[in-house]
Protein backbone atom coordinates (compact mmCIF):
# COMPACT_ATOMS: atom_id res chain seq x y z
CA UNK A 1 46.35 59.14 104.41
CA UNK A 2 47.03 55.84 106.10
CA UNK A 3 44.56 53.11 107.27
CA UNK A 4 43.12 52.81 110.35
CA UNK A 5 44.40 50.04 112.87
CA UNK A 6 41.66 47.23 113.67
CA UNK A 7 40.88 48.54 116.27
CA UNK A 8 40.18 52.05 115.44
CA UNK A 9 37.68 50.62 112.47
CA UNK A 10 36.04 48.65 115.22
CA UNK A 11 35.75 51.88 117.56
CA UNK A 12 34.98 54.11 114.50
CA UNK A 13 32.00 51.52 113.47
CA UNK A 14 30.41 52.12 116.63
CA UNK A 15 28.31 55.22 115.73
CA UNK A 16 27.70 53.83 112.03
CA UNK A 17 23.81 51.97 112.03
CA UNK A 18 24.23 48.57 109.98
CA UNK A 19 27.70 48.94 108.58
CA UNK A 20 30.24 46.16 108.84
CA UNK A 21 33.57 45.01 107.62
CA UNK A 22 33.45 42.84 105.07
CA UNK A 23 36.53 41.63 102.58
CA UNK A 24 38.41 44.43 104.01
CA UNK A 25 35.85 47.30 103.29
CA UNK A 26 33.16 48.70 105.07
CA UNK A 27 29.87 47.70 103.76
CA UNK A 28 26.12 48.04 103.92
CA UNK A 29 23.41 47.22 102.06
CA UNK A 30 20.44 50.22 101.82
CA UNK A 31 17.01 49.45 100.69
CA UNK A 32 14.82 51.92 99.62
CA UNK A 33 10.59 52.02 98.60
CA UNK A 34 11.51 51.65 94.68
CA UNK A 35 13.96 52.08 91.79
CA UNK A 36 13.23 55.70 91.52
CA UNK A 37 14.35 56.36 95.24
CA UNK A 38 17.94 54.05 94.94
CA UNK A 39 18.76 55.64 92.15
CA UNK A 40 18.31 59.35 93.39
CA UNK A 41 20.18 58.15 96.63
CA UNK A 42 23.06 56.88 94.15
CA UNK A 43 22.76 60.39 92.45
CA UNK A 44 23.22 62.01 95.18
CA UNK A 45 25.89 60.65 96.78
CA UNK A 46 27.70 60.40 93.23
CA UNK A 47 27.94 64.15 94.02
CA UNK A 48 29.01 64.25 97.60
CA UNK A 49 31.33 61.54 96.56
CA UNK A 50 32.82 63.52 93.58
CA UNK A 51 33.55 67.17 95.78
CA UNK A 52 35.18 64.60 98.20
CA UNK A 53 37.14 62.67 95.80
CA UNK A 54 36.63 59.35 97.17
CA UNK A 55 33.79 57.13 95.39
CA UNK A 56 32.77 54.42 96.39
CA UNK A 57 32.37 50.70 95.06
CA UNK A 58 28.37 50.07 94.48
CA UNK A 59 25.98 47.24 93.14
CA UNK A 60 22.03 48.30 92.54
CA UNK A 61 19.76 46.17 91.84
CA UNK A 62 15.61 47.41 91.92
CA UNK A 63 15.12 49.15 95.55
CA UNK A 64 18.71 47.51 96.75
CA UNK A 65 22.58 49.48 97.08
CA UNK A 66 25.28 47.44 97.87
CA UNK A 67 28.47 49.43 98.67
CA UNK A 68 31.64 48.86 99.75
CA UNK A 69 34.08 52.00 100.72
CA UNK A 70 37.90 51.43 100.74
CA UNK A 71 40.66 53.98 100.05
CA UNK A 72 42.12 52.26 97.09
CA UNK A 73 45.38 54.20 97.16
CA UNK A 74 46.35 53.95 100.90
CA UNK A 75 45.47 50.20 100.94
CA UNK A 76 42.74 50.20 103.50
CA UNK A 77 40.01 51.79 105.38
CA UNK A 78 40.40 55.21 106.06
CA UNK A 79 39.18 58.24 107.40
CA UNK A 80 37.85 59.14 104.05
CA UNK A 81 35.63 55.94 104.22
CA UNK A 82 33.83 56.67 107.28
CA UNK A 83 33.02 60.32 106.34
CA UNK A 84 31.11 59.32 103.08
CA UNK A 85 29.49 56.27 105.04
CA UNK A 86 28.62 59.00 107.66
CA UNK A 87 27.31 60.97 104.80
CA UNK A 88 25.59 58.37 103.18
CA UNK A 89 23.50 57.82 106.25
CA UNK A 90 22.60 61.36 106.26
CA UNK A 91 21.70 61.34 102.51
CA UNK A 92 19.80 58.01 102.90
CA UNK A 93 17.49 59.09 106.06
CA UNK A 94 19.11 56.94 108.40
């Protein structure tokens, strides 16, 4: 799988809510009501992430998830990154 151009990522963030590039990954920050809600978020996505063989890079701190999604191997943003952001969306109610 090979990264997408600039301006594909740029057309591609267009119908993600609150993502951005950032250091060369796509990123968001989610917040959530509480600890216990993040961290069944992260749990669930661990799973999505795991059937789809692409994980992604993640900071939580309290109610907070900080992720970053780059495919590692192909040296970029890929296809692979905007289907588990899409997914994550989904998963987080947004």
């Amino acid at each position: 799988m090979s990264p997408k151009s600039p301006d594909e990522i740029l057309t591609e963030l267009q119908s993600l809510v609150g993502w951005e590039v950032k250091d060369g990954k796509l990123h968001k920050t989610y917040r959530f009501a509480d600890f216990v809600r993040a961290f069944g978020f992260m749990t669930q996505v661990a799973l999505v992430a795991e059937t789809m063989e692409h994980h992604p890079e993640w900071f939580n701190v309290y109610s907070r998830i900080t992720v970053d999604l780059i495919t590692h191997d192909a040296g970029g943003i890929t296809e692979k990154d905007f289907a588990l952001a899409q997914k994550m969306d989904e998963l987080a109610g947004s």
